[in-house]
C-alpha atoms as a PDB file:
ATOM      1  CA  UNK A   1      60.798 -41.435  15.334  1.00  0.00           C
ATOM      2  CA  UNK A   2      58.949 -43.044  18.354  1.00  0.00           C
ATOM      3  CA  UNK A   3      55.288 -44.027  18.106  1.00  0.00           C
ATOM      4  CA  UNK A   4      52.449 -43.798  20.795  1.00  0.00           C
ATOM      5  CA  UNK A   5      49.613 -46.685  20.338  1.00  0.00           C
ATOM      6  CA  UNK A   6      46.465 -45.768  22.174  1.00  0.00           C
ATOM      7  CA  UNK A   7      45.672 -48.445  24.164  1.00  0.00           C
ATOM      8  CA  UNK A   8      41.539 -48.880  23.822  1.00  0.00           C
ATOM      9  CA  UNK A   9      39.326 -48.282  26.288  1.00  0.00           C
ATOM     10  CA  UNK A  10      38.440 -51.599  27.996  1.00  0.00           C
ATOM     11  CA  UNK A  11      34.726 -52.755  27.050  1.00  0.00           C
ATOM     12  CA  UNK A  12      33.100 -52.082  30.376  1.00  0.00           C
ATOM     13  CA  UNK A  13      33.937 -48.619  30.307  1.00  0.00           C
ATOM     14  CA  UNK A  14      31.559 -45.823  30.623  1.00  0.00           C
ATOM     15  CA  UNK A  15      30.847 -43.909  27.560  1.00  0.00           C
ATOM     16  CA  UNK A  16      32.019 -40.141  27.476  1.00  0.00           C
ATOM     17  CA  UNK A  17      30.066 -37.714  29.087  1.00  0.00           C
ATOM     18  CA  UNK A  18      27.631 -35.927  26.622  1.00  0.00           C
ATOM     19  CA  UNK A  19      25.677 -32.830  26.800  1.00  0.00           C
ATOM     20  CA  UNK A  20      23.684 -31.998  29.957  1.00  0.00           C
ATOM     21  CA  UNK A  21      19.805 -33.061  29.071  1.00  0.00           C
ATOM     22  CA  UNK A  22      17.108 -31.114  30.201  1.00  0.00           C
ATOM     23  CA  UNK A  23      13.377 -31.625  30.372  1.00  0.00           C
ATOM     24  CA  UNK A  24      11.276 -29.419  28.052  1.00  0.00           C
ATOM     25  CA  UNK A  25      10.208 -27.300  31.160  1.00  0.00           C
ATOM     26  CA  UNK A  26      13.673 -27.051  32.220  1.00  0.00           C
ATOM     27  CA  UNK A  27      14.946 -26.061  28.645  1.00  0.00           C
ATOM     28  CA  UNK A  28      12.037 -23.193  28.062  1.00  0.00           C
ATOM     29  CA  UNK A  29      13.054 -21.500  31.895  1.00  0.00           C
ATOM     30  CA  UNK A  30      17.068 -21.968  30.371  1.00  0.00           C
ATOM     31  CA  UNK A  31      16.672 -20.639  27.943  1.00  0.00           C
ATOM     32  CA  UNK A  32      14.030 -17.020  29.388  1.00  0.00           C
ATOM     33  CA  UNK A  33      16.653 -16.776  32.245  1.00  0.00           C
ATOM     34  CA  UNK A  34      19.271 -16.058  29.805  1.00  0.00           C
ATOM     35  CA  UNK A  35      17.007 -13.884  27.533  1.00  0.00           C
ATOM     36  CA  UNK A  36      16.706 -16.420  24.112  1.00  0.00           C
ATOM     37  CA  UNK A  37      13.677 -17.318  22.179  1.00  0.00           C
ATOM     38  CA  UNK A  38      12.576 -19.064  19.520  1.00  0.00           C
ATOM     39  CA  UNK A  39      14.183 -17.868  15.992  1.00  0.00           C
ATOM     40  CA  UNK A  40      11.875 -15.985  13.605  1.00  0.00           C
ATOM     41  CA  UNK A  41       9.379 -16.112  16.248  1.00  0.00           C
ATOM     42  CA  UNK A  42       6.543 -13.213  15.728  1.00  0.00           C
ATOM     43  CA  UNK A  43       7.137 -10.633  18.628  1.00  0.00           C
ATOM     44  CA  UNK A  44       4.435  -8.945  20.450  1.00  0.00           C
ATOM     45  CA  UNK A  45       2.228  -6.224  18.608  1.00  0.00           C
ATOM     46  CA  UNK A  46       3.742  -3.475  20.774  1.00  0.00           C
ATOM     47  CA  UNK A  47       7.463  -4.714  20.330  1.00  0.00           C
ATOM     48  CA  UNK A  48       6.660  -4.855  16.416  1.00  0.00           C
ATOM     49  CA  UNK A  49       5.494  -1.592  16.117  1.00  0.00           C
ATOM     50  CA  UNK A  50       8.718  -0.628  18.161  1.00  0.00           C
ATOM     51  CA  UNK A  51      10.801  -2.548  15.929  1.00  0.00           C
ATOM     52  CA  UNK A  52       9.233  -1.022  12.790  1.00  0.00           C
ATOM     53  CA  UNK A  53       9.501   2.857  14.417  1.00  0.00           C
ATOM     54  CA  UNK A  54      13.313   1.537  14.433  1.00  0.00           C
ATOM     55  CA  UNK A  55      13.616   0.559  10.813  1.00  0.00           C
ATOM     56  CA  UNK A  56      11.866   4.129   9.879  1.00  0.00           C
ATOM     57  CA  UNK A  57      15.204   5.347   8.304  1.00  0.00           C
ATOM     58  CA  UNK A  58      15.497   2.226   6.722  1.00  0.00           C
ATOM     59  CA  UNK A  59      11.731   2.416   5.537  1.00  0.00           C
ATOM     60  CA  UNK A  60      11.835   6.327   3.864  1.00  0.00           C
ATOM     61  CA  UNK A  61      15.422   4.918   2.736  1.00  0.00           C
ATOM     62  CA  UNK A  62      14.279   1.480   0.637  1.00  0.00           C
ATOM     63  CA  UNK A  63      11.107   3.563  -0.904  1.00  0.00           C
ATOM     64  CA  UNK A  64      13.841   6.659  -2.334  1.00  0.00           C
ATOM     65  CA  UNK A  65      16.039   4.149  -3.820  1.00  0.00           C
ATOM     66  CA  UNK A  66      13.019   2.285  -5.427  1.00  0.00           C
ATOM     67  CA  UNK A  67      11.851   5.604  -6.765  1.00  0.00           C
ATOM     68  CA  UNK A  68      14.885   6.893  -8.076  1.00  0.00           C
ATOM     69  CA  UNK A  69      15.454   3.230  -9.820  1.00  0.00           C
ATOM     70  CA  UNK A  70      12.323   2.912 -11.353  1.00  0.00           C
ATOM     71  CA  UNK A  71      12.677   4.442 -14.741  1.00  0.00           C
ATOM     72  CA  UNK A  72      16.564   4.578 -13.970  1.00  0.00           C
ATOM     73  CA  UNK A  73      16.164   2.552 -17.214  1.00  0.00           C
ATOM     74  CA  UNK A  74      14.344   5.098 -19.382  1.00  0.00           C
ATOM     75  CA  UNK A  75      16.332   7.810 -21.189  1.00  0.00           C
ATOM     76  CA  UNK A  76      13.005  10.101 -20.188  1.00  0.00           C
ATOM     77  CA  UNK A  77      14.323   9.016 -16.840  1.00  0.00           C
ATOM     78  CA  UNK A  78      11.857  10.390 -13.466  1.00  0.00           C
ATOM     79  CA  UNK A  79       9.675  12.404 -16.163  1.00  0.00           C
ATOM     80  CA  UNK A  80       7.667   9.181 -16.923  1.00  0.00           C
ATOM     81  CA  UNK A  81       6.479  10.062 -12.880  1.00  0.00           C
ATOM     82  CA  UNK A  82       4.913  12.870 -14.833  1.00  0.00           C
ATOM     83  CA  UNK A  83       4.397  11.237 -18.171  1.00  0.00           C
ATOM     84  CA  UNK A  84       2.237   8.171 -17.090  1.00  0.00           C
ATOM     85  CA  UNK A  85      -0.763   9.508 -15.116  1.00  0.00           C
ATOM     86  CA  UNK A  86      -1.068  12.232 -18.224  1.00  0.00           C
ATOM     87  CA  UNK A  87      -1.027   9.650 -20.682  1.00  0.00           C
ATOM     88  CA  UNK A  88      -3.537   7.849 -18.629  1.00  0.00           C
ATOM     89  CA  UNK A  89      -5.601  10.934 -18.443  1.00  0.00           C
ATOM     90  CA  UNK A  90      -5.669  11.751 -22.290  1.00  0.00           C
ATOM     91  CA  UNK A  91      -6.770   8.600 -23.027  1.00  0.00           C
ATOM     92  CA  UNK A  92      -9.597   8.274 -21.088  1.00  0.00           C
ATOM     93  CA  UNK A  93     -10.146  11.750 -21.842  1.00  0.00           C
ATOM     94  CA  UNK A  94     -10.953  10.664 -25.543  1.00  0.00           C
ATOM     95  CA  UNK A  95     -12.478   7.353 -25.067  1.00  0.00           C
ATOM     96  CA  UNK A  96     -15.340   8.350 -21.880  1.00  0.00           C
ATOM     97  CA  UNK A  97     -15.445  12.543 -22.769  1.00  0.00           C
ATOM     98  CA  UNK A  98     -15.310  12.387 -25.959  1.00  0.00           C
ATOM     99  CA  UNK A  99     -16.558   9.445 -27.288  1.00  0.00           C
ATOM    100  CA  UNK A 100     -18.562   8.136 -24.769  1.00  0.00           C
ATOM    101  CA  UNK A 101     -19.870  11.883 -23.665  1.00  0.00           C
ATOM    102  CA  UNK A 102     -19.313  11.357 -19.681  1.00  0.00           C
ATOM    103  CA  UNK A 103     -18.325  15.436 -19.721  1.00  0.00           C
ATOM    104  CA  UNK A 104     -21.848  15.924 -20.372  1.00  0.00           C
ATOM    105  CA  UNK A 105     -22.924  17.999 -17.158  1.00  0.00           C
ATOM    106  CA  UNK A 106     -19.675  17.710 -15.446  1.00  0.00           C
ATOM    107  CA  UNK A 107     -18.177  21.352 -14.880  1.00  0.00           C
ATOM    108  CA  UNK A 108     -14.755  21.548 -15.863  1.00  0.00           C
ATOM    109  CA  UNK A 109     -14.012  17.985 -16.871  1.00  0.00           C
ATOM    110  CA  UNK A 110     -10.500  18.096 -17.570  1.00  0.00           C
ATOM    111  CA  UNK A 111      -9.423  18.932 -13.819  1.00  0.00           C
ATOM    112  CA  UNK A 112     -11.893  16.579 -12.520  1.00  0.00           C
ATOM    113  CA  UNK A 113     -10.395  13.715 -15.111  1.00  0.00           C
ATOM    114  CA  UNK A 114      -7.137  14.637 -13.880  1.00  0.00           C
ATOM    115  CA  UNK A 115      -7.587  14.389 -10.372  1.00  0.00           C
ATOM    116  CA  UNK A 116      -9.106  11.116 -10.405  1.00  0.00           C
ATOM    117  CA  UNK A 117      -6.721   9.739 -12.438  1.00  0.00           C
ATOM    118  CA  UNK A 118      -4.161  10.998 -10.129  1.00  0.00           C
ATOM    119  CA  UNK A 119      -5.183   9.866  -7.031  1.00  0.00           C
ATOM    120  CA  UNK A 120      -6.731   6.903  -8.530  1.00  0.00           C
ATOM    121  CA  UNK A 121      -3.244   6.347  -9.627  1.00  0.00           C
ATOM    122  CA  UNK A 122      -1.477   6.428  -5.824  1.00  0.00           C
ATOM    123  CA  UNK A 123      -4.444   3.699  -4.941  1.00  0.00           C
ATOM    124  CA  UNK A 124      -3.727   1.254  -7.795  1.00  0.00           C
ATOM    125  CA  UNK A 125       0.052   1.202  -7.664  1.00  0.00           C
ATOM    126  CA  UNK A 126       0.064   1.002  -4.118  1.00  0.00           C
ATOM    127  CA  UNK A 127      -1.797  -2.207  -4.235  1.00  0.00           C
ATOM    128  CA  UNK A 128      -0.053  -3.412  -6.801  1.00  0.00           C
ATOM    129  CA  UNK A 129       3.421  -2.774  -5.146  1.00  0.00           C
ATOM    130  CA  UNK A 130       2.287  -4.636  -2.561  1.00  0.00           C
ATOM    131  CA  UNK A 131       1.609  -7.736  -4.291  1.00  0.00           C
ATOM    132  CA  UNK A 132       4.957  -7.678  -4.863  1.00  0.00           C
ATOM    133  CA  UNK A 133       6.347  -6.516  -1.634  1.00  0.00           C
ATOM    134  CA  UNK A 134       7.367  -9.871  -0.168  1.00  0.00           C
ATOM    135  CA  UNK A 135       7.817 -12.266  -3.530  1.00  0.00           C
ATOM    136  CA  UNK A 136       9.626  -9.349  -5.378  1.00  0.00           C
ATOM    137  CA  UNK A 137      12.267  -9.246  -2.187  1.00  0.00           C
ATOM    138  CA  UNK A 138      12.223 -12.975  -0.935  1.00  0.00           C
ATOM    139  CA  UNK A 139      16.073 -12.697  -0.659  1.00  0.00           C
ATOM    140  CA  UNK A 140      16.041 -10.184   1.869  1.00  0.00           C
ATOM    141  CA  UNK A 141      13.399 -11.517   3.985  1.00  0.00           C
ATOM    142  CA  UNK A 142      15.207 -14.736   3.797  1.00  0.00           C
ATOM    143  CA  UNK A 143      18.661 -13.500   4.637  1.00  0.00           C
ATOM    144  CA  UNK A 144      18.114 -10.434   7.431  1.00  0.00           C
ATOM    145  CA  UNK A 145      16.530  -9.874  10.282  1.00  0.00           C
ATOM    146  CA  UNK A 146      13.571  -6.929  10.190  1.00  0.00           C
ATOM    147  CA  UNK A 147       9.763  -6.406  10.788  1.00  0.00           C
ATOM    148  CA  UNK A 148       8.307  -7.645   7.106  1.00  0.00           C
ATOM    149  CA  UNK A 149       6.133  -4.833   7.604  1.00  0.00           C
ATOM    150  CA  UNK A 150       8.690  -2.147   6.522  1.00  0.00           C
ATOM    151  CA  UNK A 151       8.497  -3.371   2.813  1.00  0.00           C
ATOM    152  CA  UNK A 152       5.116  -2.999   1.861  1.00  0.00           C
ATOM    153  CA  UNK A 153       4.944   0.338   3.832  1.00  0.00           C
ATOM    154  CA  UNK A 154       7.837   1.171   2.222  1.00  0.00           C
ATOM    155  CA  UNK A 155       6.455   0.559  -1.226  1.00  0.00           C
ATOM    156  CA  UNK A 156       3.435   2.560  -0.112  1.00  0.00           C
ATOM    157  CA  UNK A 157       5.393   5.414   0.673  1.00  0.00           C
ATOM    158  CA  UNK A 158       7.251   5.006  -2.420  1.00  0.00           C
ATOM    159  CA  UNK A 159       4.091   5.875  -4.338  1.00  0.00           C
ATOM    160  CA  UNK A 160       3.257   9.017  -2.167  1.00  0.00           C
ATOM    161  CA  UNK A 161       6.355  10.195  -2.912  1.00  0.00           C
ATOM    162  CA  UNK A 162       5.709   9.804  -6.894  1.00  0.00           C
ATOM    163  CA  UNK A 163       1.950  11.454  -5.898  1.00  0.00           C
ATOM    164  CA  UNK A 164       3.649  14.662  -4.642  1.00  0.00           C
ATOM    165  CA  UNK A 165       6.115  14.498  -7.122  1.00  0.00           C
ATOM    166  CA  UNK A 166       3.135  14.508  -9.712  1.00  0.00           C
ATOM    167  CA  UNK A 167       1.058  17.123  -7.549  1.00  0.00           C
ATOM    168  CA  UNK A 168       3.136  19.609  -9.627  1.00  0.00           C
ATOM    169  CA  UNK A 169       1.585  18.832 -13.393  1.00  0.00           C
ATOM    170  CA  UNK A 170      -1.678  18.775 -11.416  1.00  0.00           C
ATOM    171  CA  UNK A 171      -1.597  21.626  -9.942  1.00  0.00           C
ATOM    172  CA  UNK A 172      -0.206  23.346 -13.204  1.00  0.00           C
ATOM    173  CA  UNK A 173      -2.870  21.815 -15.230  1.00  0.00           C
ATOM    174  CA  UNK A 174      -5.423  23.347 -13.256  1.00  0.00           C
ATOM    175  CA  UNK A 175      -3.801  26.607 -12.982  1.00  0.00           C
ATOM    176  CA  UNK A 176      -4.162  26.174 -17.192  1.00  0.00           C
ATOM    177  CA  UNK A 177      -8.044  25.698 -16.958  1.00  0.00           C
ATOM    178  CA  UNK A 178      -8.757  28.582 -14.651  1.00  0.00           C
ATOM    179  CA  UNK A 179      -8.395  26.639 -11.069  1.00  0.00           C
ATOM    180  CA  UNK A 180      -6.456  29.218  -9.020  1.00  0.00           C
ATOM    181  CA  UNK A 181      -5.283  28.581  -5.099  1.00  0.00           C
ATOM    182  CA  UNK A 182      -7.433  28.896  -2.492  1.00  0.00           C
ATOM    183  CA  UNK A 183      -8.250  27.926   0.968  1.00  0.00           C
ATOM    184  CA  UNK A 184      -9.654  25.214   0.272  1.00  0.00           C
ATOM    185  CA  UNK A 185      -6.929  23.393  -1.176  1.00  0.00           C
ATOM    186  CA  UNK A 186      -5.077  22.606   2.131  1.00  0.00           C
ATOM    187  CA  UNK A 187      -8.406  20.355   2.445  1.00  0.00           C
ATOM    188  CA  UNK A 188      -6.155  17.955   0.083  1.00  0.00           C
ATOM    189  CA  UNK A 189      -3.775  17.368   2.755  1.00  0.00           C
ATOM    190  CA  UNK A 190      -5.774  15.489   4.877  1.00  0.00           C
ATOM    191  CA  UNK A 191      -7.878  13.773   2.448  1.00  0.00           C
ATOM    192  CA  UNK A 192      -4.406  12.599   0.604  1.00  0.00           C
ATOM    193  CA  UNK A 193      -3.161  11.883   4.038  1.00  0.00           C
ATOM    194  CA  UNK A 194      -6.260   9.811   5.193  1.00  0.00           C
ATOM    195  CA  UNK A 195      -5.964   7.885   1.413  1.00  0.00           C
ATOM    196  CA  UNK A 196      -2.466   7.351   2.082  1.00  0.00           C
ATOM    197  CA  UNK A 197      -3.126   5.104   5.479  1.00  0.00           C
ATOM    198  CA  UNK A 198      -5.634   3.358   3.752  1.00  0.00           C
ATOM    199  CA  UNK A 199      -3.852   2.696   0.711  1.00  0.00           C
ATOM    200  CA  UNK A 200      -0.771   1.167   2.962  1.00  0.00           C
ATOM    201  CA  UNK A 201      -3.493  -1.160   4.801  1.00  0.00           C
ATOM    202  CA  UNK A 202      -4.619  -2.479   1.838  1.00  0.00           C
ATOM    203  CA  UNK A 203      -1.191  -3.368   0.210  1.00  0.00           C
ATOM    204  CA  UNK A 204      -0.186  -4.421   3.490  1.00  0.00           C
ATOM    205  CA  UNK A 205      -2.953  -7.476   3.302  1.00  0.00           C
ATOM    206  CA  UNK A 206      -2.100  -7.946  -0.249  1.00  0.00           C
ATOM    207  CA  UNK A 207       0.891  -8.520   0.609  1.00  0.00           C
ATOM    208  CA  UNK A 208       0.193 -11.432   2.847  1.00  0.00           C
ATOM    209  CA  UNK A 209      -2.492 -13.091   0.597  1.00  0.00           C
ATOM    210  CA  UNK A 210       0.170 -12.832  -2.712  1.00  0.00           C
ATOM    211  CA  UNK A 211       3.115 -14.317  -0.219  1.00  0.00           C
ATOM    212  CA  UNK A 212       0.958 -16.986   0.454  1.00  0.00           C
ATOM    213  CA  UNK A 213      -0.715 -17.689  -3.277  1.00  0.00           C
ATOM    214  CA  UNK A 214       1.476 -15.640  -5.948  1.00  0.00           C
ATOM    215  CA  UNK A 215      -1.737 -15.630  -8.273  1.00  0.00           C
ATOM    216  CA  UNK A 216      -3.070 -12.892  -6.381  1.00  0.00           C
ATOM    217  CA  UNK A 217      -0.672 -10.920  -7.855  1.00  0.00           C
ATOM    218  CA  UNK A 218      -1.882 -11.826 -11.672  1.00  0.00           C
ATOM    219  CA  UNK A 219      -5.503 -11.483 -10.690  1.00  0.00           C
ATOM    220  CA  UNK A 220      -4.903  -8.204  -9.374  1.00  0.00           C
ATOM    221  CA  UNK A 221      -5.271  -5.761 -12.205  1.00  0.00           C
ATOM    222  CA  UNK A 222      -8.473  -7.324 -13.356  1.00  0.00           C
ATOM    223  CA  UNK A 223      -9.862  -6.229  -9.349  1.00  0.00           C
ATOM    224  CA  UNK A 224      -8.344  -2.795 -10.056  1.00  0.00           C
ATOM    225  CA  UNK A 225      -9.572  -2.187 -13.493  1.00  0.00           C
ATOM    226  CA  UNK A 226     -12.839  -2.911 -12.518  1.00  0.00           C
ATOM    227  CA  UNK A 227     -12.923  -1.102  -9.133  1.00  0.00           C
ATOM    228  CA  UNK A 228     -11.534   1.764 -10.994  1.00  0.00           C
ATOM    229  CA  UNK A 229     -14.524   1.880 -13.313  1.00  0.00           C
ATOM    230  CA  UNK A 230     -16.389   1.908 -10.255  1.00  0.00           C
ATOM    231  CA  UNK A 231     -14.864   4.551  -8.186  1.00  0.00           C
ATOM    232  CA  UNK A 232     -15.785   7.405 -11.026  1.00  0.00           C
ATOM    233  CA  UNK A 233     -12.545   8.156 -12.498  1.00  0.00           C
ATOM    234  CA  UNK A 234     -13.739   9.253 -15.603  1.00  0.00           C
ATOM    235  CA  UNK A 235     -17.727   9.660 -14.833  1.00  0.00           C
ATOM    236  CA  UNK A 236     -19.441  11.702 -12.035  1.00  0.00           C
ATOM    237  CA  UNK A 237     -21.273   9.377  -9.479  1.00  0.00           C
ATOM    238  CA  UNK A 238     -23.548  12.377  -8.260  1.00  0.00           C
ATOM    239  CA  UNK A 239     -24.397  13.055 -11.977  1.00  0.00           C
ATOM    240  CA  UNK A 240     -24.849   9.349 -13.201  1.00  0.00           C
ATOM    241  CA  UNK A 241     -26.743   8.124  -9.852  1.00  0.00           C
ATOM    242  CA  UNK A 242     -29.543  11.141  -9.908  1.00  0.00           C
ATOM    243  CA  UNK A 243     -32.836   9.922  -9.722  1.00  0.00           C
ATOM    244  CA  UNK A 244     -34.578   6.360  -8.833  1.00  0.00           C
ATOM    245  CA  UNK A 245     -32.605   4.978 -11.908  1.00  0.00           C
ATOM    246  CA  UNK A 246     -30.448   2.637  -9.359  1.00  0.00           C
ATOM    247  CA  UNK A 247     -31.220   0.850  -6.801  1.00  0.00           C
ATOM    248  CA  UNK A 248     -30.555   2.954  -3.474  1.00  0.00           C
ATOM    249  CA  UNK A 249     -28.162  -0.015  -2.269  1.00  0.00           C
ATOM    250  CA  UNK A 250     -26.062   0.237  -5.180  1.00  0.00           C
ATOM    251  CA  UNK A 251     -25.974   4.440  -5.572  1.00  0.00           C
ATOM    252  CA  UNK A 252     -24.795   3.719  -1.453  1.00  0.00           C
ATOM    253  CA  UNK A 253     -22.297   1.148  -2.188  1.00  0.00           C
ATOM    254  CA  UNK A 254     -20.818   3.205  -5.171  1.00  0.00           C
ATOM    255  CA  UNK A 255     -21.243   6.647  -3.264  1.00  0.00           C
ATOM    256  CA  UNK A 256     -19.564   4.704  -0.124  1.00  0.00           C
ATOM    257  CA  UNK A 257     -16.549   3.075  -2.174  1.00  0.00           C
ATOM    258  CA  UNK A 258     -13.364   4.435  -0.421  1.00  0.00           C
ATOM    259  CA  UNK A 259     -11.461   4.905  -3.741  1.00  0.00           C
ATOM    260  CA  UNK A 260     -14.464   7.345  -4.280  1.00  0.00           C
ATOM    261  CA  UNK A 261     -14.952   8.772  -1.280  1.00  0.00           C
ATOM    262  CA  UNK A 262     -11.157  10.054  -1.659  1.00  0.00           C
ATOM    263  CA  UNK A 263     -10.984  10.991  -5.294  1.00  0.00           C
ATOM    264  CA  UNK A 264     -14.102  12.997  -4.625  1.00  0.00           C
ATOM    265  CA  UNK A 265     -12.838  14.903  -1.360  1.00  0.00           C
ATOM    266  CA  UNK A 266      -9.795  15.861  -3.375  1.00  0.00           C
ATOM    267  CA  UNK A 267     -11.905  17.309  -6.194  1.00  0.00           C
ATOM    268  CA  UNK A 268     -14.252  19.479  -3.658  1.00  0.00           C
ATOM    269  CA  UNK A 269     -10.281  20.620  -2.154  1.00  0.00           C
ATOM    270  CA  UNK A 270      -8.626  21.954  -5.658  1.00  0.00           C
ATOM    271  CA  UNK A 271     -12.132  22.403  -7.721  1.00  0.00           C
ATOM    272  CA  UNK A 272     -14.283  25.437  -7.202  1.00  0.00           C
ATOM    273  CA  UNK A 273     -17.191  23.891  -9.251  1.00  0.00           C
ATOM    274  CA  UNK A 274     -17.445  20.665  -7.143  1.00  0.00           C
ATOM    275  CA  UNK A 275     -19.756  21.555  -4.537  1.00  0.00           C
ATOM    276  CA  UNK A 276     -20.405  19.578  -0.934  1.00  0.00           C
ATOM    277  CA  UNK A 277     -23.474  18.328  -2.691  1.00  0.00           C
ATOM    278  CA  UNK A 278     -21.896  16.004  -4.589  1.00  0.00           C
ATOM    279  CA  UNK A 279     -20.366  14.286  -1.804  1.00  0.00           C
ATOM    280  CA  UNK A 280     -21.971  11.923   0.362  1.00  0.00           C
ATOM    281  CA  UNK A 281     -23.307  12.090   3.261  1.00  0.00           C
ATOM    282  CA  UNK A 282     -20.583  12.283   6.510  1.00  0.00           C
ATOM    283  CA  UNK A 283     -17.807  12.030   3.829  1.00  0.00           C
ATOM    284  CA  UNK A 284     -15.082  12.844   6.591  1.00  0.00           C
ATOM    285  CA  UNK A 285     -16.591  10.627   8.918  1.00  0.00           C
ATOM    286  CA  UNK A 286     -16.409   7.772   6.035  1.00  0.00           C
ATOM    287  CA  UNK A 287     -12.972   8.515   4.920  1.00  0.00           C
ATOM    288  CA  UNK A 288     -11.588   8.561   8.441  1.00  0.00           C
ATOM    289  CA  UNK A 289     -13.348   5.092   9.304  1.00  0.00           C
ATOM    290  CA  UNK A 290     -12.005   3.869   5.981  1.00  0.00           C
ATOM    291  CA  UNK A 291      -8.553   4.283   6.485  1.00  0.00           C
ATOM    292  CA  UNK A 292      -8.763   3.593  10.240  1.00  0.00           C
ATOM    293  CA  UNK A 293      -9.818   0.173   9.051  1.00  0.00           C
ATOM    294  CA  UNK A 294      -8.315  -0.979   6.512  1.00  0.00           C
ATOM    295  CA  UNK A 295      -4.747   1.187   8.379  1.00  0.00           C
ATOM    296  CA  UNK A 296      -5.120  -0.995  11.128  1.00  0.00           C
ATOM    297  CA  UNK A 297      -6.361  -4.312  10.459  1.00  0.00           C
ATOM    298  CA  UNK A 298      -4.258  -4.061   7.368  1.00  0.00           C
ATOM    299  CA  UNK A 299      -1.115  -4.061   9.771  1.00  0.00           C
ATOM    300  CA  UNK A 300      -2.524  -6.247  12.092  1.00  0.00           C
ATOM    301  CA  UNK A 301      -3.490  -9.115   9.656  1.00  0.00           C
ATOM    302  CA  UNK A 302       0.165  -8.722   8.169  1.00  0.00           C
ATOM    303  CA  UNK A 303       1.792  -9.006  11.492  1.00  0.00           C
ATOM    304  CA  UNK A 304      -0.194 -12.344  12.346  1.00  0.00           C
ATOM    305  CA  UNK A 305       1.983 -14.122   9.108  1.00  0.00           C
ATOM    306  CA  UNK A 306       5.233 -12.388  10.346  1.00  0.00           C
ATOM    307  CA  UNK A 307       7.191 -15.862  10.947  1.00  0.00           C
ATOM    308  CA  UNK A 308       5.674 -17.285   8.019  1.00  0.00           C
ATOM    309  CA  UNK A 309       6.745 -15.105   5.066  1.00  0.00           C
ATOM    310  CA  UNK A 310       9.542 -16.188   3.037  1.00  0.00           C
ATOM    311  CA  UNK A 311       9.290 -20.433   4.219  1.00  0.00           C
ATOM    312  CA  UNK A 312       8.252 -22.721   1.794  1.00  0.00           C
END
């Protein structure tokens, strides 16, 4: 076997060439010329929203699985979809009708419980998904690629598909109580439409305020519980607010409250004894600035964290 010895380099000589070095100007045109930016950098608004029309499929895809594996658990399985909002509905049936004697002067209480409990419903858990939209998935934002915005959207559209899933015991529980179709009840479209925009602004900027401090997402249901009891759920505004009893800046902050302001279109669409009068004033006016706001500046206040969610 024959050995080779290295002979070293002799001290005076130069040291290996290294990597090329660039000033920062240089290294920012290098790097533009051959198309490369900074990683997990936020993109433009327009390229965004291009980015999130390409994750659509992706989008309708996430919010069916999530659906389907929500009470996967259950042995009652996707009939708790059903079950819930009912439940909900009996029991504040008997506490506020019953008990506390809210159906006093409300024609046909039991549809107009139901309603608001239903659409109340698709407000509350769409909020509530979205305090969990970025915390509840941090391993996928940390590990792909995407537009953040697709999961609280998704998770918003999760919950409209449970509402029109639901639609059917509504709709068959005021079939039961003499509420028959008619064509007025295609007014529901664009009032559940309009609700549904709004609701996905909302959870969108939830869902940036409970990435950032998870105790939003524990302080949460007390907001909801009380903006439920608010939004009359179980207890007509129009009824309650009659007369100089309240102070015309609350009975306009109440009769203004979005959650209201959709609950209360949907129950002049599918209920023949709740008459325009009980709606305020411009109502479609007020529900289309509502959801234009809170749609849009929702999704733009989420987009301006878009590098931020899932470091630290």
């Amino acid at each position: 076997m024959v050995s080779q010895t290295i002979a070293p380099a002799p001290p005076d000589a130069p040291p290996p060439p290294g990597p090329p070095s660039y000033a920062p100007g240089e290294l920012a045109a290098l790097a533009a010329r051959h198309g490369l930016g900074v990683s997990g950098a936020r993109p433009s608004l327009p390229r965004y929203v291009r980015q999130l029309w390409g994750r659509r499929h992706f989008i309708t895809a996430f919010a069916t699985a999530k659906l389907t594996a929500q009470y996967s658990q259950a042995k009652l399985g996707q009939i708790w979809q059903l079950m819930t909002p009912l439940l909900n509905a009996a029991v504040y049936y008997f506490i506020f009708g019953v008990l506390m004697r809210t159906k006093q002067g409300v024609a046909d209480f039991v549809p107009f419980l139901v309603t608001g409990v239903f659409v109340w419903t698709f407000t509350s858990s769409s909020i509530t998904a979205g305090t969990r939209a970025i915390s509840g998935n941090i391993g996928l934002v940390r590990a792909l690629h995407f537009p953040r915005a697709s999961l609280p959207i998704a998770l918003a559209l999760q919950q409209l598909q449970q509402l029109l899933f639901s639609l059917g015991a509504l709709v068959m529980i005021l079939l039961v109580f003499g509420q028959y179709p008619r064509p007025s009840w295609l007014l529901a479209v664009p009032a559940l439409g309009l609700q549904a925009v709004f609701s996905a602004g909302v959870s969108m900027v939830v869902a940036r305020l409970a990435a950032r401090t998870p105790d939003i997402a524990q302080l949460m249901p007390f907001v909801l519980r009380t903006w439920m009891y608010a939004s009359g759920v179980m207890w007509s505004i129009d009824k309650s607010l009659s007369g100089d009893r309240v102070p015309h800046l609350v009975k306009a902050a109440l009769e203004l409250n979005p959650a209201a302001v959709y609950i209360d279109l949907t129950r002049f669409a599918l209920i023949e004894s709740f008459h325009a009068s009980q709606l305020p004033p411009h109502v479609w006016t007020v529900a289309a600035g509502w959801a234009l706001l809170c749609g849009v500046g929702g999704f733009v206040f989420f987009w301006q964290a878009e590098e931020r969610y899932g470091r630290g």
